[in-house]
N, C-alpha and C. Protein backbone atom coordinates (compact mmCIF):
# COMPACT_ATOMS: atom_id res chain seq x y z
N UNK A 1 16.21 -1.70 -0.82
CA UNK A 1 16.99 -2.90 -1.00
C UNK A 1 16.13 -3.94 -1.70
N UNK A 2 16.68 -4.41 -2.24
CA UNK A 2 15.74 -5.63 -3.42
C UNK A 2 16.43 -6.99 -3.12
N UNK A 3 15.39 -8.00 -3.46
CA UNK A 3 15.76 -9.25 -3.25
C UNK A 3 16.17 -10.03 -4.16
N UNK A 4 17.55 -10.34 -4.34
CA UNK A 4 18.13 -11.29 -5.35
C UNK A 4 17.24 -12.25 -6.26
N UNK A 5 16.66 -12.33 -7.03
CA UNK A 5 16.07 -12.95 -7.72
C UNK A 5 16.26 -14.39 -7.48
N UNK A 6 17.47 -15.05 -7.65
CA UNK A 6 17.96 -16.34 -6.95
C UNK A 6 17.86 -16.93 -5.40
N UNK A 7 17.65 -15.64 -4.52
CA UNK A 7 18.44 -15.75 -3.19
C UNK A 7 17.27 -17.24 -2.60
N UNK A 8 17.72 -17.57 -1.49
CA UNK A 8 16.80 -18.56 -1.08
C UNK A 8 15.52 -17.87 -0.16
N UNK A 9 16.13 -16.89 0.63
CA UNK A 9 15.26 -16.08 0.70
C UNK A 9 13.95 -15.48 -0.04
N UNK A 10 13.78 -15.30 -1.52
CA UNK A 10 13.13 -15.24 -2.82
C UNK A 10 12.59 -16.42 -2.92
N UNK A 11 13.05 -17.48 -2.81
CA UNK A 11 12.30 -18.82 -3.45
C UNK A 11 11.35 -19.06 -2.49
N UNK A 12 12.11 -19.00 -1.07
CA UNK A 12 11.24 -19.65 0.08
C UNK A 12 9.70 -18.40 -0.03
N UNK A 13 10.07 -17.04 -0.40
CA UNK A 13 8.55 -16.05 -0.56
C UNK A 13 7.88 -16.69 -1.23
N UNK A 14 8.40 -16.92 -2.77
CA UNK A 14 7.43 -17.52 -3.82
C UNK A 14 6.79 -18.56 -3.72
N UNK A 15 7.61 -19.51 -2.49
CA UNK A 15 6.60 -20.84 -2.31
C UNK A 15 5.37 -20.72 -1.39
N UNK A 16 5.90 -19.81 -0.61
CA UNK A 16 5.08 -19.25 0.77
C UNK A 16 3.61 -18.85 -0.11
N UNK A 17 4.41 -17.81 -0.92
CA UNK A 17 3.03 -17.21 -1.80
C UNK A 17 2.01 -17.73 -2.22
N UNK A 18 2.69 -18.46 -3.59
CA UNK A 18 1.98 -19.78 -4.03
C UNK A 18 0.93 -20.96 -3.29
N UNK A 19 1.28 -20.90 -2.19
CA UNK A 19 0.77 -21.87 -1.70
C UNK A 19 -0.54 -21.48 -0.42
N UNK A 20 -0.49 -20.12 -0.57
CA UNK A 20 -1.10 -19.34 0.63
C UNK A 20 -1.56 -18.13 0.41
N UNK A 21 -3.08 -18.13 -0.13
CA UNK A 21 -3.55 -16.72 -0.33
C UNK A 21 -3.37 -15.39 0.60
N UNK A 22 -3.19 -15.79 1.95
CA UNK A 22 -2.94 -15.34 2.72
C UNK A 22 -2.01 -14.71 2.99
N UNK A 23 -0.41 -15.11 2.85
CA UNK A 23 0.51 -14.76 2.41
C UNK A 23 1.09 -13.91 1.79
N UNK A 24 0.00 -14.29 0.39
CA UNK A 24 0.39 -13.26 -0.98
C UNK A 24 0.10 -12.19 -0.54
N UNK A 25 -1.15 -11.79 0.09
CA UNK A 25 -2.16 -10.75 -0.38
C UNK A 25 -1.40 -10.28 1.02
N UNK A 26 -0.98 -10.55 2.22
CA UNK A 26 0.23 -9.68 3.31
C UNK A 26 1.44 -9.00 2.26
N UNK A 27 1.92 -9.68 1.54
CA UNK A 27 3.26 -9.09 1.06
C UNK A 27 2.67 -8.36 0.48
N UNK A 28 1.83 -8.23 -0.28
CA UNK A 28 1.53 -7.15 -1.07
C UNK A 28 1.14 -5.69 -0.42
N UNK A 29 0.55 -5.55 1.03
CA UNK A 29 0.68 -4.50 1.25
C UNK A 29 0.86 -4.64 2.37
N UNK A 30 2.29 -5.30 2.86
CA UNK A 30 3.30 -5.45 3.74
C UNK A 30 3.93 -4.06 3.38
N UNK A 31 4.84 -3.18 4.70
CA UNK A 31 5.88 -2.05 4.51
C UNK A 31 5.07 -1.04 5.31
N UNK A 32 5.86 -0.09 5.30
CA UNK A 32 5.01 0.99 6.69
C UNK A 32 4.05 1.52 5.61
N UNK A 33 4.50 2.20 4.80
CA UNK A 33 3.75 2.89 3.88
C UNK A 33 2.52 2.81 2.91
N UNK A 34 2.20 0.96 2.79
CA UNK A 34 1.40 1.55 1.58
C UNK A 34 -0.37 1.22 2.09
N UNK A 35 -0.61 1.02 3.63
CA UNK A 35 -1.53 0.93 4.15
C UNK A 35 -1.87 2.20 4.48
N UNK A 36 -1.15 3.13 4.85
CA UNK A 36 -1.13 4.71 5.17
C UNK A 36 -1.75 4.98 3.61
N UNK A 37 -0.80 4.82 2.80
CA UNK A 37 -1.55 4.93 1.33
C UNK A 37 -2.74 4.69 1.67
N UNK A 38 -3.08 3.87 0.87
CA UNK A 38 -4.58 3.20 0.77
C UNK A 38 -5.80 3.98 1.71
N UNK A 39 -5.31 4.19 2.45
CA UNK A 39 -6.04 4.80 3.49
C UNK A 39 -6.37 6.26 3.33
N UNK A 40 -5.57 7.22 2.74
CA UNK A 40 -5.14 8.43 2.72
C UNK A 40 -6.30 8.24 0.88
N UNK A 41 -6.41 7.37 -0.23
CA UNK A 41 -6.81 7.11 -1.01
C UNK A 41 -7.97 6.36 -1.15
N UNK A 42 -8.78 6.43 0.03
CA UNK A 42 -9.75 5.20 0.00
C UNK A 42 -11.01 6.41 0.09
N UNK A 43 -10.64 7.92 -0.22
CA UNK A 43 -12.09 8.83 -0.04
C UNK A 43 -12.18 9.81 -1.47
N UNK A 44 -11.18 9.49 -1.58
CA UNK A 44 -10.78 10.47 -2.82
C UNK A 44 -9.41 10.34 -3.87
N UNK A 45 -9.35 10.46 -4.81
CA UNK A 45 -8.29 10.63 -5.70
C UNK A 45 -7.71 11.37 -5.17
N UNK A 46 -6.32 11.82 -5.24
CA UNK A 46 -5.10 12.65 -5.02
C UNK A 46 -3.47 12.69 -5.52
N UNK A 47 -3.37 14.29 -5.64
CA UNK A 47 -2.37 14.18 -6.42
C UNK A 47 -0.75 13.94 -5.28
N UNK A 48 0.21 13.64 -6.01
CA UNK A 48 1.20 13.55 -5.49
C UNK A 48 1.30 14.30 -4.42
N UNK A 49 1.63 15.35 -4.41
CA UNK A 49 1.98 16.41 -2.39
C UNK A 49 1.02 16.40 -1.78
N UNK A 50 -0.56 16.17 -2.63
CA UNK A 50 -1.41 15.97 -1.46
C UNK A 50 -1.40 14.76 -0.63
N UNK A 51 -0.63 13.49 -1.26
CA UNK A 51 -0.44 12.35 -0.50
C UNK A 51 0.93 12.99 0.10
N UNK A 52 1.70 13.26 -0.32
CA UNK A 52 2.51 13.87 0.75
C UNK A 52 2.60 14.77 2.04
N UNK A 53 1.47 15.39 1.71
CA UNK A 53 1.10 16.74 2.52
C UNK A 53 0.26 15.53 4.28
N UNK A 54 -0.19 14.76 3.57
CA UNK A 54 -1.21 13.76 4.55
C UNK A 54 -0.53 12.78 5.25
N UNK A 55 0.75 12.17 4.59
CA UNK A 55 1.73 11.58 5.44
C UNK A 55 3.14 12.21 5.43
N UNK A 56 3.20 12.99 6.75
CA UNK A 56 4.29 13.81 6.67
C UNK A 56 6.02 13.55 6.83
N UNK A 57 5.85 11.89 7.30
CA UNK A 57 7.17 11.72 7.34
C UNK A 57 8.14 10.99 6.12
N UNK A 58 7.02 10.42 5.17
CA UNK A 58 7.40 10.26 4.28
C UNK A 58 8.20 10.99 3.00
N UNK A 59 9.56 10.41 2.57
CA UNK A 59 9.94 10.89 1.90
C UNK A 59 9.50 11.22 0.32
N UNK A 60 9.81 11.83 -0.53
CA UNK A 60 9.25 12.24 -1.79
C UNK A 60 9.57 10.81 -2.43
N UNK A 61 11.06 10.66 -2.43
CA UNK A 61 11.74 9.04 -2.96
C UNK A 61 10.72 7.91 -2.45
N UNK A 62 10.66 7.81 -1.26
CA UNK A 62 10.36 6.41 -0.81
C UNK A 62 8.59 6.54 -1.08
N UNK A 63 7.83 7.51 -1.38
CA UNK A 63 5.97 7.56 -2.19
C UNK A 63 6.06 7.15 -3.32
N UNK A 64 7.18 8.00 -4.02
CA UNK A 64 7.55 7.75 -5.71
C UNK A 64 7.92 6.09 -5.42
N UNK A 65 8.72 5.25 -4.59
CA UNK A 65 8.58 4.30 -4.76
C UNK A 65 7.41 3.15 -4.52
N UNK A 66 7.11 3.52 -3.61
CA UNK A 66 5.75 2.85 -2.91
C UNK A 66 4.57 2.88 -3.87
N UNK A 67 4.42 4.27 -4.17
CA UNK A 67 3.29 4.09 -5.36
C UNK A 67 3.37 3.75 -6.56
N UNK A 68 4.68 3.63 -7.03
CA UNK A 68 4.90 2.46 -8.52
C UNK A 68 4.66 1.21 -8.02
N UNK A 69 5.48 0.82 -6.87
CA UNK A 69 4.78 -0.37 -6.56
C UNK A 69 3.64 -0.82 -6.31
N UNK A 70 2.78 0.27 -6.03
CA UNK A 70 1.16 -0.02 -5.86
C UNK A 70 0.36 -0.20 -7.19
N UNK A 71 1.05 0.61 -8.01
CA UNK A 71 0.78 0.58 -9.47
C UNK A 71 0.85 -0.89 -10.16
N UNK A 72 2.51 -1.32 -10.17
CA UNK A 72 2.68 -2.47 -10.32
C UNK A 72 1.93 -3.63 -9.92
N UNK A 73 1.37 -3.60 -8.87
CA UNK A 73 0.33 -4.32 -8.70
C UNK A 73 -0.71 -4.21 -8.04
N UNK A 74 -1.19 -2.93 -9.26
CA UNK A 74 -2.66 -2.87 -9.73
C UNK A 74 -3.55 -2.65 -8.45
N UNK A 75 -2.75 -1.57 -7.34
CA UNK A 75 -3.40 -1.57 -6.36
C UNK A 75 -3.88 0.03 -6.08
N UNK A 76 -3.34 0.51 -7.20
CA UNK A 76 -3.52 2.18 -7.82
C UNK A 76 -3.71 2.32 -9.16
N UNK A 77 -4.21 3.15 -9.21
CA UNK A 77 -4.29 3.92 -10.75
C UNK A 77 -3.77 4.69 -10.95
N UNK A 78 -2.84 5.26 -11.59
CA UNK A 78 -2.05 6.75 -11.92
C UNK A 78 -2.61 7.28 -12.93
N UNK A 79 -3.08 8.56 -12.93
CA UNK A 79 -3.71 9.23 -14.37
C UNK A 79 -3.13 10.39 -14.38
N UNK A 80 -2.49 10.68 -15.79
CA UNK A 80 -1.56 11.77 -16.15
C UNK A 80 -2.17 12.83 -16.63
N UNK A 81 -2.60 13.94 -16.44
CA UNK A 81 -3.15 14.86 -17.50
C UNK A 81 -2.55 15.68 -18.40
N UNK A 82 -2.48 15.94 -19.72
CA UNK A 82 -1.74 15.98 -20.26
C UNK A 82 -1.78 17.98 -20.26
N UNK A 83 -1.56 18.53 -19.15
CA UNK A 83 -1.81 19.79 -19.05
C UNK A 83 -0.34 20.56 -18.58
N UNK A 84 -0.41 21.54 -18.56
CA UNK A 84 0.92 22.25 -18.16
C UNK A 84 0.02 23.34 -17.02
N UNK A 85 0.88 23.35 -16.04
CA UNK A 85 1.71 22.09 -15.40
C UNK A 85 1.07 20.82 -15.11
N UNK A 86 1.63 19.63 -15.61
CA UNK A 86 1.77 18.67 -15.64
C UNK A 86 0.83 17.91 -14.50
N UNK A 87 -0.47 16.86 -14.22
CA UNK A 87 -1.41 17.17 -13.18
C UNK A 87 -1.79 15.31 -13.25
N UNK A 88 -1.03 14.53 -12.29
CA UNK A 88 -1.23 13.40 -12.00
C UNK A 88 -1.62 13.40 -10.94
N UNK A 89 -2.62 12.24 -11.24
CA UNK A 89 -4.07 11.74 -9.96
C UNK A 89 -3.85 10.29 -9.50
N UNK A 90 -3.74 9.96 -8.36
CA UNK A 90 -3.42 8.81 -8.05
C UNK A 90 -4.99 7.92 -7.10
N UNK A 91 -5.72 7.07 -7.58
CA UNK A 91 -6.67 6.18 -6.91
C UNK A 91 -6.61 4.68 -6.81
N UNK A 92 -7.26 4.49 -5.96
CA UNK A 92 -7.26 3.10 -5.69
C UNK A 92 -7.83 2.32 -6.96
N UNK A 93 -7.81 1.07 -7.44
CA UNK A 93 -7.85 0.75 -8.49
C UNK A 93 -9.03 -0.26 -7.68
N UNK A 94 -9.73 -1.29 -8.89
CA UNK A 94 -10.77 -1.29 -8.34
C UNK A 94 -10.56 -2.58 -7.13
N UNK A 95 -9.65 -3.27 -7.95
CA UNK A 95 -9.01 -4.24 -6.79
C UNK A 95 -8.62 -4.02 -5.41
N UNK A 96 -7.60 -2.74 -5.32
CA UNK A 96 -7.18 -1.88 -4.20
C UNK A 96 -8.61 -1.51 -3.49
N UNK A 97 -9.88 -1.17 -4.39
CA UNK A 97 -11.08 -0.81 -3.10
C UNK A 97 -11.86 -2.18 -2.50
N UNK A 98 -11.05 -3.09 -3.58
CA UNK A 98 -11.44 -4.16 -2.72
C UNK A 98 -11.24 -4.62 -1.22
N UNK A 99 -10.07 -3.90 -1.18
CA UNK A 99 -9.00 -3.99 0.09
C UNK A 99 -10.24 -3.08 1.10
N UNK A 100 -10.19 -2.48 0.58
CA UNK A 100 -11.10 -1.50 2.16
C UNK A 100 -11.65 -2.22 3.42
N UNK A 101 -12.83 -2.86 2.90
CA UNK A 101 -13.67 -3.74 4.18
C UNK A 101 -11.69 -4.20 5.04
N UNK A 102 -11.08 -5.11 4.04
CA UNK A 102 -10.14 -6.00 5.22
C UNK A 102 -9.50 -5.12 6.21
N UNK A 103 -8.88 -3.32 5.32
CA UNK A 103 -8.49 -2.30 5.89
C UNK A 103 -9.50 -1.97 7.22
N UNK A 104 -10.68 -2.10 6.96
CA UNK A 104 -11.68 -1.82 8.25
C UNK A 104 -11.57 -2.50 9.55
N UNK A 105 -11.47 -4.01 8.94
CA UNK A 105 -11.77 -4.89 10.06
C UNK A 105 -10.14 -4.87 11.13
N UNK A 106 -8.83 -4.82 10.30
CA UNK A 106 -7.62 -4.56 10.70
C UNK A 106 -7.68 -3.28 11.56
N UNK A 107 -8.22 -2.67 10.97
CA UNK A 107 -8.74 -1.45 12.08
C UNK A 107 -9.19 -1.67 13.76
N UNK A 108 -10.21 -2.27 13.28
CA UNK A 108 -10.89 -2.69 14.44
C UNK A 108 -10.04 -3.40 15.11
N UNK A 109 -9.80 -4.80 14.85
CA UNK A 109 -9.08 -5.56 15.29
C UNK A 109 -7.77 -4.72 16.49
N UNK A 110 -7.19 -3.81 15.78
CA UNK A 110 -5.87 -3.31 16.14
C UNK A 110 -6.19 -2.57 16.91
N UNK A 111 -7.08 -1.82 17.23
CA UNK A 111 -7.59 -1.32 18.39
C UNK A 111 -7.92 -2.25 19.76
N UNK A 112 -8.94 -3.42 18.83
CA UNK A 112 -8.87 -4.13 20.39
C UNK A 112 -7.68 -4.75 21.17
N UNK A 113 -6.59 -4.99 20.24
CA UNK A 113 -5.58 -5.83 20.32
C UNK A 113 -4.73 -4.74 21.70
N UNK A 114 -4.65 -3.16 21.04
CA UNK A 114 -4.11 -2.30 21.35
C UNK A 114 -4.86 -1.88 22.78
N UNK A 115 -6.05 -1.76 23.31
CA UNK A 115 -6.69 -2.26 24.43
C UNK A 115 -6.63 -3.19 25.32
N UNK A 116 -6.65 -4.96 24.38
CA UNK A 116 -6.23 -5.68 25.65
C UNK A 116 -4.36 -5.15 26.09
N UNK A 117 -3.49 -5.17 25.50
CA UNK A 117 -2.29 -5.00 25.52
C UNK A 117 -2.05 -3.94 26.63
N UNK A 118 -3.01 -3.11 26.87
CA UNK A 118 -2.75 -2.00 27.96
C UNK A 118 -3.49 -2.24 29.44
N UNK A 119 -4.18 -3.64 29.32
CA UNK A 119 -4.66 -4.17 30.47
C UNK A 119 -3.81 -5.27 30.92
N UNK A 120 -2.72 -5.35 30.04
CA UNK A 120 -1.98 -6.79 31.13
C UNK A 120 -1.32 -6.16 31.99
């Protein structure tokens, strides 16, 4: 589902964005999927079913979408080889390995969070 370009919903993101590095850089890899990405891509290049093969509930549609969008902003690299059969490699781009350390510390974090939460 996509967001009306007009909607107020849309404007109120873009101001949010704009105004809040913080913000931006959540929406961007806000969604179930593209932290599983990143993650699944943060040791090695891989081709399409092998990111599929690694997150299994994901659909073929909804990777093919997720990873254009990661593309779109420049949070992957897609490399095509021009071979038969046909042999695309998908990596983190260098921005996307920028992401790692925050991916780490969210890590951590979510564990302890997930610890106190089982002591109340």
């Amino acid at each position: 589902m996509s967001i009306k370009e007009t909607s107020t919903n849309n404007e109120n993101k873009k101001t949010l964005e704009s105004s809040c590095s913080e913000i931006y850089a959540v929406n961007l890899i806000s969604g179930r999927w593209i932290l599983s990405i990143c993650y699944h891509l943060k040791q090695e290049k891989l081709r399409f079913f092998e990111l599929k093969n690694r997150i299994p509930n994901i659909s073929e549609r909804m990777l093919t979408l997720q990873l254009k969008k990661m593309e779109q902003e420049n949070l992957v690299v897609k490399t095509v080889y021009a071979e038969v059969p046909l042999r695309v490699e998908y990596e983190l781009s260098e921005i996307g390995k920028k992401l790692l350390p925050v991916l780490s510390q969210l890590e951590v974090w979510g564990k302890e969070h997930k610890e106190s939460k089982k002591k109340e």
